[in-house]
C-alpha atoms as a PDB file:
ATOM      1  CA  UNK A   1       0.000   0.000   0.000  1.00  0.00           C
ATOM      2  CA  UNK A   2       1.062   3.594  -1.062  1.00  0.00           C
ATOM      3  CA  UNK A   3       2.409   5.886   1.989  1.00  0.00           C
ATOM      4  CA  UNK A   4      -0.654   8.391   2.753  1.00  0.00           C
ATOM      5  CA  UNK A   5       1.630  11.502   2.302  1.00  0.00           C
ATOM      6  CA  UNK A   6       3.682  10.223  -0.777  1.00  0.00           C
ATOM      7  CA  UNK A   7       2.920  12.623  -3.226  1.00  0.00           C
ATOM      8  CA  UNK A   8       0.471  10.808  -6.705  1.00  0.00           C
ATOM      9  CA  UNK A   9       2.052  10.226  -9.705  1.00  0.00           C
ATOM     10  CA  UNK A  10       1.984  12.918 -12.068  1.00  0.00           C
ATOM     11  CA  UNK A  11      -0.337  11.512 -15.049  1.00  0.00           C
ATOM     12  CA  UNK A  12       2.273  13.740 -17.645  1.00  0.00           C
ATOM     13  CA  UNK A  13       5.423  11.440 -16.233  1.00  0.00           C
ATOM     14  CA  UNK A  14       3.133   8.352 -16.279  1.00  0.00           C
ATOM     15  CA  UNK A  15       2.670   8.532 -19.784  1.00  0.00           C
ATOM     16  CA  UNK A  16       6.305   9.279 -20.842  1.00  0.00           C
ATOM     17  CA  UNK A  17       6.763   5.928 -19.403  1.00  0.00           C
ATOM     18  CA  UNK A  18       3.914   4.136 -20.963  1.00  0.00           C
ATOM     19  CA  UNK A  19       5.537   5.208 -24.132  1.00  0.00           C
ATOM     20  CA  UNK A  20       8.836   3.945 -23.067  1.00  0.00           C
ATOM     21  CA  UNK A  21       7.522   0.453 -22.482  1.00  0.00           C
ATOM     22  CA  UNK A  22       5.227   0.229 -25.552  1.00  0.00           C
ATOM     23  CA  UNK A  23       8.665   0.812 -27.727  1.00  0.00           C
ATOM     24  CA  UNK A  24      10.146  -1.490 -25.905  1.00  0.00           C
ATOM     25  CA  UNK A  25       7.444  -4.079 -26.094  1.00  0.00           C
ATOM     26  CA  UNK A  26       6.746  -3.190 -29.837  1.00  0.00           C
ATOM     27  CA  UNK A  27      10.352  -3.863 -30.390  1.00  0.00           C
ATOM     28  CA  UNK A  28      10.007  -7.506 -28.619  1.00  0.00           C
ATOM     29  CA  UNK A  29       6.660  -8.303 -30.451  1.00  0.00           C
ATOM     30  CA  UNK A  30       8.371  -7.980 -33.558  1.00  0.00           C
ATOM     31  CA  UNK A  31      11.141 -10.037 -33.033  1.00  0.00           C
ATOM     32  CA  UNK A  32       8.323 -12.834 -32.888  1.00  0.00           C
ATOM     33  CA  UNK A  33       5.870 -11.322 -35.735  1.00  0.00           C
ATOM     34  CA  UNK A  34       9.156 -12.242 -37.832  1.00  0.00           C
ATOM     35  CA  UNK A  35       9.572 -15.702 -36.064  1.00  0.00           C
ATOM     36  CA  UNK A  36      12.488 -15.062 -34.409  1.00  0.00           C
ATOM     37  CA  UNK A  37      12.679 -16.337 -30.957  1.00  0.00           C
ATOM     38  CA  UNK A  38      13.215 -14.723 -27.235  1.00  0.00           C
ATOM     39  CA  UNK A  39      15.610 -15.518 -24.468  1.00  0.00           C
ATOM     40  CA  UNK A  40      14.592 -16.467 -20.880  1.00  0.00           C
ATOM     41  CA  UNK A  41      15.207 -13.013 -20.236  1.00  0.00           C
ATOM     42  CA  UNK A  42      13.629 -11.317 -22.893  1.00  0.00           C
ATOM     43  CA  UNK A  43      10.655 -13.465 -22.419  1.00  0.00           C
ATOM     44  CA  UNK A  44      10.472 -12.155 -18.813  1.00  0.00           C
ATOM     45  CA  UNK A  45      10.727  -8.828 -19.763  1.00  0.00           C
ATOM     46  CA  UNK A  46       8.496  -9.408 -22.325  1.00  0.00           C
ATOM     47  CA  UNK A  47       5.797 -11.064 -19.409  1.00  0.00           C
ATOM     48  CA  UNK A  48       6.154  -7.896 -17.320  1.00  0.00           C
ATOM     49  CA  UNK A  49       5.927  -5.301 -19.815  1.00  0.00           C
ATOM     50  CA  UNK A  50       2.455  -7.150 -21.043  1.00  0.00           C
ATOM     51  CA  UNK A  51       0.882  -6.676 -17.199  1.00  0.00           C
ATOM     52  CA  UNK A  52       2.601  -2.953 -17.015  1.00  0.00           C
ATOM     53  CA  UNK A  53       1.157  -2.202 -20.252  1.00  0.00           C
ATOM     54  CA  UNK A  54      -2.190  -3.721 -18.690  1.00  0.00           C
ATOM     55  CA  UNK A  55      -2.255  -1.916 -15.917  1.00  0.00           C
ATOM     56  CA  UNK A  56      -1.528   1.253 -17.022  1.00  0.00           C
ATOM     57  CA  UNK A  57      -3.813   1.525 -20.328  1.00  0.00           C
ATOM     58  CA  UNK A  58      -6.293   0.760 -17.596  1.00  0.00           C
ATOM     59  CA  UNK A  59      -5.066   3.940 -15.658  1.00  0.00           C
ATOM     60  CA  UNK A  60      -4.389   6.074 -18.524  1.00  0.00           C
ATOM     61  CA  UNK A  61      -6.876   5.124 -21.250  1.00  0.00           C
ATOM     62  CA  UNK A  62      -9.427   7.357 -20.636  1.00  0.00           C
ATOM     63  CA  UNK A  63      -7.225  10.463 -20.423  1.00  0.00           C
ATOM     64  CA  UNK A  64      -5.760   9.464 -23.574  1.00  0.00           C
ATOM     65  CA  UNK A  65      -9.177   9.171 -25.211  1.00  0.00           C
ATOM     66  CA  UNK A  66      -9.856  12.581 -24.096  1.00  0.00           C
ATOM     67  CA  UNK A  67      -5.975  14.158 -25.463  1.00  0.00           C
ATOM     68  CA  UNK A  68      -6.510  12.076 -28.658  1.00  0.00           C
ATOM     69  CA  UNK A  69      -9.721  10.544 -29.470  1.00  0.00           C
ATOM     70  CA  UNK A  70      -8.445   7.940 -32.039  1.00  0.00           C
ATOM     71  CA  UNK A  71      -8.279   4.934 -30.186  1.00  0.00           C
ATOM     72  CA  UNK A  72      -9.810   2.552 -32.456  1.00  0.00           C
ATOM     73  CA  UNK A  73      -7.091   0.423 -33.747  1.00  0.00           C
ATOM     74  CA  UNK A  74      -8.277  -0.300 -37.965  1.00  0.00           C
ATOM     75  CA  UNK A  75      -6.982  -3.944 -39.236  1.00  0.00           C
ATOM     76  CA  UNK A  76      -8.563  -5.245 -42.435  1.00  0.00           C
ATOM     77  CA  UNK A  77     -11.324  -3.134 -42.535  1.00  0.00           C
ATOM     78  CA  UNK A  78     -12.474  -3.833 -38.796  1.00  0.00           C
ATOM     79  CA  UNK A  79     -12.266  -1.502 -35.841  1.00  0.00           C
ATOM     80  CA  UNK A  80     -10.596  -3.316 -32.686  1.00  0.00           C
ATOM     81  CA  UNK A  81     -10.176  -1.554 -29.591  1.00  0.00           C
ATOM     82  CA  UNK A  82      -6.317  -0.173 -29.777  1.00  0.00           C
ATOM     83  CA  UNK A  83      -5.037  -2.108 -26.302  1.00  0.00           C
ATOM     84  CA  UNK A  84      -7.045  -4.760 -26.426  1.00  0.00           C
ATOM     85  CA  UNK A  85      -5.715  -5.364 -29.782  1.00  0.00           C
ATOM     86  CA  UNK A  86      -2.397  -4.556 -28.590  1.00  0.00           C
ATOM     87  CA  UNK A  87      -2.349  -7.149 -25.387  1.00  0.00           C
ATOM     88  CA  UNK A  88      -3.608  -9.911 -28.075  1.00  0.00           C
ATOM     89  CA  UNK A  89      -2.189 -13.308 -27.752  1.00  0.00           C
ATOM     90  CA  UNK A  90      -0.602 -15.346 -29.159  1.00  0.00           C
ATOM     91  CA  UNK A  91       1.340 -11.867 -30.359  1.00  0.00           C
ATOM     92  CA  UNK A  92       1.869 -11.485 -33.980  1.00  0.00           C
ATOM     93  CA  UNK A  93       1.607  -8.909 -36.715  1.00  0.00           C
ATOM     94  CA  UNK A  94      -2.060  -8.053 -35.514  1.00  0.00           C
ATOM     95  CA  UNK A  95      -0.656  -7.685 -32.129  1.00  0.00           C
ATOM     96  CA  UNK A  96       2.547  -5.775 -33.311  1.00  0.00           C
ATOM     97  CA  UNK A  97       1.078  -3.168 -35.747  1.00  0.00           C
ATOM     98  CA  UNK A  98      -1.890  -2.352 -32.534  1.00  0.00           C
ATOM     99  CA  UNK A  99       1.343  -1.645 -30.457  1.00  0.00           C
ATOM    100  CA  UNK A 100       2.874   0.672 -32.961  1.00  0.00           C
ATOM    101  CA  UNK A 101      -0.598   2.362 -33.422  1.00  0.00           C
ATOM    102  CA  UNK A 102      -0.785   2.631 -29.081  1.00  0.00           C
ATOM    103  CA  UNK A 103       2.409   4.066 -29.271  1.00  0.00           C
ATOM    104  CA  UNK A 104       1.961   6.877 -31.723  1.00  0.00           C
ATOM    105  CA  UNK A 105      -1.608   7.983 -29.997  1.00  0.00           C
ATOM    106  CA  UNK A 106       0.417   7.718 -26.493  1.00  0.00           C
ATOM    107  CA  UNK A 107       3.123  10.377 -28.164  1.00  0.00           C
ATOM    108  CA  UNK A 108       0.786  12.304 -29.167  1.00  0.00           C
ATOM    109  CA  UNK A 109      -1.350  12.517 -26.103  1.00  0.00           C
ATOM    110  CA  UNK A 110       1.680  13.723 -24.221  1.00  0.00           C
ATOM    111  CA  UNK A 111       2.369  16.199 -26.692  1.00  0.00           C
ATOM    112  CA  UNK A 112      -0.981  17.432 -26.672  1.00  0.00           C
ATOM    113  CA  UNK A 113      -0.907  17.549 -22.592  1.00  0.00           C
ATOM    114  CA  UNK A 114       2.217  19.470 -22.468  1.00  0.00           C
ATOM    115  CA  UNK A 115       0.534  22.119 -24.862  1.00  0.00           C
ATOM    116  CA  UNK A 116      -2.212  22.142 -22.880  1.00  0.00           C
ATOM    117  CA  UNK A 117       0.109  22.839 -19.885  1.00  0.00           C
ATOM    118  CA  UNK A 118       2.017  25.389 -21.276  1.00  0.00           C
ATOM    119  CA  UNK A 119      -1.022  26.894 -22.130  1.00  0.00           C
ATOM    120  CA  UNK A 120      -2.458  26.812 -18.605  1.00  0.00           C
ATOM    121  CA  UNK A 121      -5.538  24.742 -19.806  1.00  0.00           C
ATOM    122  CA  UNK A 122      -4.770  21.494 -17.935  1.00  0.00           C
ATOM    123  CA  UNK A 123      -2.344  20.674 -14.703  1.00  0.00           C
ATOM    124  CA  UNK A 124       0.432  17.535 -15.116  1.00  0.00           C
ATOM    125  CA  UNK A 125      -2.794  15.449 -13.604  1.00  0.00           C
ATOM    126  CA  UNK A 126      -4.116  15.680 -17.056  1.00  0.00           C
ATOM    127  CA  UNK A 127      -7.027  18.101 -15.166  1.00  0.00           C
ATOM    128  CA  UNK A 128      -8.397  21.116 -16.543  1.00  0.00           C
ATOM    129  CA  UNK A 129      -7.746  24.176 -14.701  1.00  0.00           C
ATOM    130  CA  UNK A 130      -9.995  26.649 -15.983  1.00  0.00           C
ATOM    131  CA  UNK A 131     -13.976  26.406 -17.241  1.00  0.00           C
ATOM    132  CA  UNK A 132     -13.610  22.331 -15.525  1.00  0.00           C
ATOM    133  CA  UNK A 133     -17.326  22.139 -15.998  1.00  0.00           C
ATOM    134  CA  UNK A 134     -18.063  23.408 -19.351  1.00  0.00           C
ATOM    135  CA  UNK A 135     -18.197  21.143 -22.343  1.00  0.00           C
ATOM    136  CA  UNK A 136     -16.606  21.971 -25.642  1.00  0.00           C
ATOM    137  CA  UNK A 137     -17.007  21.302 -28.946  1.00  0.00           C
ATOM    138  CA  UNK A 138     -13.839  22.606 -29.939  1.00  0.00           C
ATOM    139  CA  UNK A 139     -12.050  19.211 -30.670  1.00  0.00           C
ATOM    140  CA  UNK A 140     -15.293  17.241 -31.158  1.00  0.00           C
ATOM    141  CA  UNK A 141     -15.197  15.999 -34.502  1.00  0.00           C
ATOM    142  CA  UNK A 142     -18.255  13.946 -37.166  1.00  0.00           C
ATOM    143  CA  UNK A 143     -18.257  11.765 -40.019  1.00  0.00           C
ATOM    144  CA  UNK A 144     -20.028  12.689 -43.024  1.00  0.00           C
ATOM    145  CA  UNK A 145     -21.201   9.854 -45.171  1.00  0.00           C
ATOM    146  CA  UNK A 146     -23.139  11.508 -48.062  1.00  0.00           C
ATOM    147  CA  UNK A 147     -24.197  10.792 -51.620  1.00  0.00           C
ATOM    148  CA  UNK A 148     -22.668  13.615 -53.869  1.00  0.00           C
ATOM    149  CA  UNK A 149     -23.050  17.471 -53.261  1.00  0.00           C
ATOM    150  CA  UNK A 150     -26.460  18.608 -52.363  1.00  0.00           C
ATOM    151  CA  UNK A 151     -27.738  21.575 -50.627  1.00  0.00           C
ATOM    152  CA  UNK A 152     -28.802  19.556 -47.721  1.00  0.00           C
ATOM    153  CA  UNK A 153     -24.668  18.484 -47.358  1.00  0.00           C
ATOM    154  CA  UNK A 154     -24.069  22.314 -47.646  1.00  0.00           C
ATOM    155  CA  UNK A 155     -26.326  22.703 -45.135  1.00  0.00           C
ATOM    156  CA  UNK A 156     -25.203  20.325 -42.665  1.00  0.00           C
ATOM    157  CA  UNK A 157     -21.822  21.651 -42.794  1.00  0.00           C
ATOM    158  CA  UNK A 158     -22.837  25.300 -41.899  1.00  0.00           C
ATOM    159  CA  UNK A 159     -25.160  24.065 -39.482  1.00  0.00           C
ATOM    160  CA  UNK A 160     -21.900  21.893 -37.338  1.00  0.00           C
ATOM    161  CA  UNK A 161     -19.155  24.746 -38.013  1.00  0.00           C
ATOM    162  CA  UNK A 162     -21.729  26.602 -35.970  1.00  0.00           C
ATOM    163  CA  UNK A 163     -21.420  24.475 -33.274  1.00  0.00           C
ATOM    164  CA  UNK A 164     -17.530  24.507 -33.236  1.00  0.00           C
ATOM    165  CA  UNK A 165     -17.492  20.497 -34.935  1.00  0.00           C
ATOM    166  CA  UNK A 166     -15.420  19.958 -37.188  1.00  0.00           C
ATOM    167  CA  UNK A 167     -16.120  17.122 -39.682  1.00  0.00           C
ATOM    168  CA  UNK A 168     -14.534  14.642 -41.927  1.00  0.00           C
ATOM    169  CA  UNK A 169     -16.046  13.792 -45.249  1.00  0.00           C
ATOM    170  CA  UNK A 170     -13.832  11.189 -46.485  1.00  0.00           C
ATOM    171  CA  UNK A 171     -13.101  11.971 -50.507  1.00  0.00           C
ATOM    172  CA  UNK A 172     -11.974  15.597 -49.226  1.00  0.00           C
ATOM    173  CA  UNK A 173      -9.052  14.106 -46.987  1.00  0.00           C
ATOM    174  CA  UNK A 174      -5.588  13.359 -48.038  1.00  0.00           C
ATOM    175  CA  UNK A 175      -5.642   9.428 -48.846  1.00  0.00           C
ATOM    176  CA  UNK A 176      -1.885   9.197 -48.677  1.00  0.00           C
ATOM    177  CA  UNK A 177      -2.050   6.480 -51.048  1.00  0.00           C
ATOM    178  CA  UNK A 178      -4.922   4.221 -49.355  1.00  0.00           C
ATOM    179  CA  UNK A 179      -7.413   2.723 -51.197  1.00  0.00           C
ATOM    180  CA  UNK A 180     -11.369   4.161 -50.983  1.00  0.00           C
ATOM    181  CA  UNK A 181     -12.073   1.381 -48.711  1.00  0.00           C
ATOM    182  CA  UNK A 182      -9.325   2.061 -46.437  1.00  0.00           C
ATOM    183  CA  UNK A 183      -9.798   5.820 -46.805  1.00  0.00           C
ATOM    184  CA  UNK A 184     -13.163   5.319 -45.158  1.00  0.00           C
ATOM    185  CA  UNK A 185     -12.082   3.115 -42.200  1.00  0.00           C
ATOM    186  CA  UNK A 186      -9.012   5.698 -41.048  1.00  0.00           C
ATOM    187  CA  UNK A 187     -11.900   8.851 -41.545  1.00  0.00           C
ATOM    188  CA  UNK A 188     -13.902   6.641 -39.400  1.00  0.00           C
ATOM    189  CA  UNK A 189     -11.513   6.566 -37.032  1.00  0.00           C
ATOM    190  CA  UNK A 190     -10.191  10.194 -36.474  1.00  0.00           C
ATOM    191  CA  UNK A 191     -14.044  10.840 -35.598  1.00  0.00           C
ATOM    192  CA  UNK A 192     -15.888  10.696 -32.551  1.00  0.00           C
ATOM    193  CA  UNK A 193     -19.279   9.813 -33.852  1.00  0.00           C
ATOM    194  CA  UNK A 194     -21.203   9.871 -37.654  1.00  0.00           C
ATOM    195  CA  UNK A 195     -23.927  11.485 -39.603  1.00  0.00           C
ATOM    196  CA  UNK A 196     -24.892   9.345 -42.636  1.00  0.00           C
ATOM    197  CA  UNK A 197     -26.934  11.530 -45.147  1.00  0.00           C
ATOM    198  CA  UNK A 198     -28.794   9.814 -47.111  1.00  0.00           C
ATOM    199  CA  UNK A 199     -30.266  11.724 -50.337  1.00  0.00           C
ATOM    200  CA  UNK A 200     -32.337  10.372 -52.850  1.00  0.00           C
ATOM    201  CA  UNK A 201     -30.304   8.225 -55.165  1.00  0.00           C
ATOM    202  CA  UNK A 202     -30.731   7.182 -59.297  1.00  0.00           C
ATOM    203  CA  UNK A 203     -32.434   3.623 -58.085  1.00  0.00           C
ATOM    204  CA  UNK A 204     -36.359   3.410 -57.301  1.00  0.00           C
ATOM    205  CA  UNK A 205     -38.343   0.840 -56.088  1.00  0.00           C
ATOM    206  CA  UNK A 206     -40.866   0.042 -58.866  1.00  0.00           C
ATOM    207  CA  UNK A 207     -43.460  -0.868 -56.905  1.00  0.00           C
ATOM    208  CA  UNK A 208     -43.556   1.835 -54.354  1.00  0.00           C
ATOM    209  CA  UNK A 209     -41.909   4.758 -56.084  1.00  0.00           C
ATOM    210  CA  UNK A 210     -39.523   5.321 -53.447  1.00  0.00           C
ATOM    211  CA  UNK A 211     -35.948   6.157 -53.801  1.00  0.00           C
ATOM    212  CA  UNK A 212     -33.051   3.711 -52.672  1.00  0.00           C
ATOM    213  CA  UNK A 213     -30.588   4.685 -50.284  1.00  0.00           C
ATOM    214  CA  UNK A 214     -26.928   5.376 -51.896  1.00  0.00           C
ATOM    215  CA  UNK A 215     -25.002   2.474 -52.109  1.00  0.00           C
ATOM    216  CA  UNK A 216     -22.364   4.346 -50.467  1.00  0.00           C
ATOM    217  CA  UNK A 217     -24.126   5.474 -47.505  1.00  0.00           C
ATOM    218  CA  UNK A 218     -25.543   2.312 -46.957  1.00  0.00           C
ATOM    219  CA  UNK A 219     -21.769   1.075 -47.201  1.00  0.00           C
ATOM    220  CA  UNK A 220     -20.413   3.449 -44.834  1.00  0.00           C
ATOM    221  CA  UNK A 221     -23.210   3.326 -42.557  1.00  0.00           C
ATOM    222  CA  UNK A 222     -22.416  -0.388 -42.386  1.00  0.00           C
ATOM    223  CA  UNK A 223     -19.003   0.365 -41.267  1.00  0.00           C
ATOM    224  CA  UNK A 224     -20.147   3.441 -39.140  1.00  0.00           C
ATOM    225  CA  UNK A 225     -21.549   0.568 -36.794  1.00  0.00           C
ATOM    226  CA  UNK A 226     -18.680  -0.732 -35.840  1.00  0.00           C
ATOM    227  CA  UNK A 227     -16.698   1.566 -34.956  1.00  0.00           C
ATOM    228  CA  UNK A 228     -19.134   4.039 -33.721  1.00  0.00           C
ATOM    229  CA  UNK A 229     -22.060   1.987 -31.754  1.00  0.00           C
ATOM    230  CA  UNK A 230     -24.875   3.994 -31.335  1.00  0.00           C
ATOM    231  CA  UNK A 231     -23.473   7.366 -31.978  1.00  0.00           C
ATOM    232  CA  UNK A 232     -24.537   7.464 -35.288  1.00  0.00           C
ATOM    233  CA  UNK A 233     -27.723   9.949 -36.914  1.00  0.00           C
ATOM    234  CA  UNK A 234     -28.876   8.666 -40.035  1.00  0.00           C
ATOM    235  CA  UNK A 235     -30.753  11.729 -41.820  1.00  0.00           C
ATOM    236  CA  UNK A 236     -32.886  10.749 -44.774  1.00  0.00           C
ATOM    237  CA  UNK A 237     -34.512  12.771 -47.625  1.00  0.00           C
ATOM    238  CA  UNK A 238     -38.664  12.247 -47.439  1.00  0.00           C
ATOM    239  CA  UNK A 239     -38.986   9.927 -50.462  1.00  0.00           C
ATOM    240  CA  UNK A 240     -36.295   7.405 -49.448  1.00  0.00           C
ATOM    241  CA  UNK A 241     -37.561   3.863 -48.672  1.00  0.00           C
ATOM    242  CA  UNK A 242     -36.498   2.935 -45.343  1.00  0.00           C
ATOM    243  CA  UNK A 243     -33.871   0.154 -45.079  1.00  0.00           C
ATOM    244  CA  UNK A 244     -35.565  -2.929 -42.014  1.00  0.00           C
ATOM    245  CA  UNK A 245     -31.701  -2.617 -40.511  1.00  0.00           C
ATOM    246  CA  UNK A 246     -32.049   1.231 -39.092  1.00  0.00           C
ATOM    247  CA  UNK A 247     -34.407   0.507 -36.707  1.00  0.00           C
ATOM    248  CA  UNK A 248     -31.852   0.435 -34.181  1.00  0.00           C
ATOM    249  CA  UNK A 249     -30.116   3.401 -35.686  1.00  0.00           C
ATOM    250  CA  UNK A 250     -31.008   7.411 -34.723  1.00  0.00           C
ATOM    251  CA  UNK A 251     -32.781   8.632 -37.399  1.00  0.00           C
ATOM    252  CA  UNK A 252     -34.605  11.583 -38.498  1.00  0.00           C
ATOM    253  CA  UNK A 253     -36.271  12.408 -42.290  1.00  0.00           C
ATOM    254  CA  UNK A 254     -35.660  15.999 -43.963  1.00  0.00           C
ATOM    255  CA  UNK A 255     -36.993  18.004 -46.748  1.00  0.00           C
ATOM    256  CA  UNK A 256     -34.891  20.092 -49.504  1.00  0.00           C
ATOM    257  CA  UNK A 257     -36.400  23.029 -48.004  1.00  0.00           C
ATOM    258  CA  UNK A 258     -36.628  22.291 -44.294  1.00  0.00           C
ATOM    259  CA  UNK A 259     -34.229  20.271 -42.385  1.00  0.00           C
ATOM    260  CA  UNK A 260     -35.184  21.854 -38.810  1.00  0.00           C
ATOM    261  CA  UNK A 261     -36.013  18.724 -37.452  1.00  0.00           C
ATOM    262  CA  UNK A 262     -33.241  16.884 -38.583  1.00  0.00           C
ATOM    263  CA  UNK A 263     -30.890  19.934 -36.614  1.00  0.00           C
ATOM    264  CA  UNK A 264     -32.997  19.267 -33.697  1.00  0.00           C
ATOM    265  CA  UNK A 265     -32.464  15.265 -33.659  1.00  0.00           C
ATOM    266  CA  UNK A 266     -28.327  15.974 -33.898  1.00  0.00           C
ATOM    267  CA  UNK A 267     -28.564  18.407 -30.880  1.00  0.00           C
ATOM    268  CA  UNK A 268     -30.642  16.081 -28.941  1.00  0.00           C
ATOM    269  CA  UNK A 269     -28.104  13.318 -29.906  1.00  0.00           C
ATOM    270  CA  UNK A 270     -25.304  15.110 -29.170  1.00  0.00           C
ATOM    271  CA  UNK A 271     -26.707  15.990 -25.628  1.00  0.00           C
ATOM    272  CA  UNK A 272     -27.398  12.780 -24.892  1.00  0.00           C
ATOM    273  CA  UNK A 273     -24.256  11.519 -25.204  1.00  0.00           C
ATOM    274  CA  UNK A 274     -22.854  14.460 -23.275  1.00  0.00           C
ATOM    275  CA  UNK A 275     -20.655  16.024 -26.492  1.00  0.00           C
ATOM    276  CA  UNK A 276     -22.801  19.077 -25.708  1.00  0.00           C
ATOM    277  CA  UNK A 277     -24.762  20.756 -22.903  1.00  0.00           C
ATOM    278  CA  UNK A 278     -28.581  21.537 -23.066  1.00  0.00           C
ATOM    279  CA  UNK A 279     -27.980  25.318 -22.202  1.00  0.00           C
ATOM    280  CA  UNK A 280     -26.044  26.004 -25.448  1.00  0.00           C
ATOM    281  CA  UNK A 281     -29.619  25.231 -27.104  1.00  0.00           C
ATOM    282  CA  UNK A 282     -31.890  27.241 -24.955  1.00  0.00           C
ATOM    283  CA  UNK A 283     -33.300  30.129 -26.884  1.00  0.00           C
ATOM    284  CA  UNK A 284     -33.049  33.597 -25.755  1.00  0.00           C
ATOM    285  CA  UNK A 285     -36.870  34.705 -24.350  1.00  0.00           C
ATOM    286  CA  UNK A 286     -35.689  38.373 -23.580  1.00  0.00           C
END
């Protein structure tokens, strides 16, 4: 048991030395992601870095998820949660890439802690210091899955850069050479939840003269699933023939020339899941 007047860890050093270990570990793994083998020692080491590792993406996780909010590890198009894919065994190259990816979201989290300390925004505990109880949207961030330019997209975007959200649509992001697939999966992932917009499309359903979904949309809202739960808001153009699979899925319908409602649903949503605070949505009676 700790001493009662030893002073607590500071969460900034804690997570210099998470970093340390994960290199150190990542280094290990892929000695055996290449088949090579360990000695007694290493394998020791190796044992005690994993429960470290453990332990402290327990203690840390969440503070990281608040610095950097991209903690869902992508491999072959699914979304695994970045330690637990990490801590996998029997290691390998699934085990060894999700410890390079916990690594460079670690860095980064203690580079974005030490800005935030400079700045005076947060204390080496990884606390806020000023405005503790406010919520901001400033680094809150959406996925757009959408079916070509419309003025409904336009208007979406307005309506969130209004709010202080920034979004991701995935075609306007730098692919660095990934494929479309793969382009959507790391968009996915640099968001915290998704609006799927889904316009009426070229198909129709003969017999009931509604339009199809996008392929797309229905695609990426597919994929949105996984990674996102239930923080996704499925908005669909009046006219669209409802897919049976979005029943479990927020959704609202919109008009060309109204999409009030639809607004309303994504504040509601975004409430509810504590992004943003009711009072930034009361209206002003005076």
């Amino acid at each position: 048991m700790a001493d009662e007047n030893e002073k607590p860890k500071e969460k900034l050093d804690e997570l210099i030395k998470l970093s340390n270990e994960l290199a150190e570990y990542c280094d290990y793994i892929g000695e055996l992601a290449k088949g090579n083998s360990l000695s007694s020692e290493e394998a020791t080491r190796v044992s005690q870095l994993f429960t470290n590792i453990g332990y402290k993406s327990g203690r840390l996780g969440k503070l990281i998820g608040e610095l950097i909010p991209e903690t869902k590890f992508i491999f072959k198009g699914t979304a695994h949660d970045m330690w637990s894919a990490a801590l996998n065994i029997p290691a390998g190259n699934f085990a060894w890439e999700a410890i390079g990816y916990c690594l460079q979201v670690t860095n980064r989290a203690i580079g974005h802690l030490e800005d935030d300390i400079q700045k005076g925004i947060r204390d080496k505990q990884g606390k806020f210091i000023d405005k503790i109880n406010e919520v901001s949207t400033e680094s809150l961030k959406a996925f757009i899955a959408h079916e070509g330019e419309t003025r409904a997209l336009t208007m979406l975007k307005e309506y969130l850069e209004s709010l202080g959200i920034q979004y991701f649509i995935a075609e306007l992001k730098a692919s660095a050479g990934r494929s479309i697939e793969k382009q959507v999966d790391w968009t996915q992932s640099n968001a915290d939840f998704a609006i799927c917009l889904a316009t009426k499309g070229k198909a129709i359903n003969k017999r009931t003269g509604k339009h199809y979904m996008g392929l797309n949309v229905a695609d990426e809202l597919g994929r949105a699933r996984q990674v996102f739960g239930n923080k996704i808001i499925l908005l669909m153009q009046k006219g669209i023939e409802p897919h049976t699979n979005i029943r479990e899925v927020v959704h609202e319908s919109f008009t060309t020339t109204n999409m009030e409602k639809a607004f309303i649903k994504i504040a509601k949503e975004l409430i509810n899941w504590d992004f943003l605070k009711a009072g930034k949505f009361e209206e002003n009676k005076t």
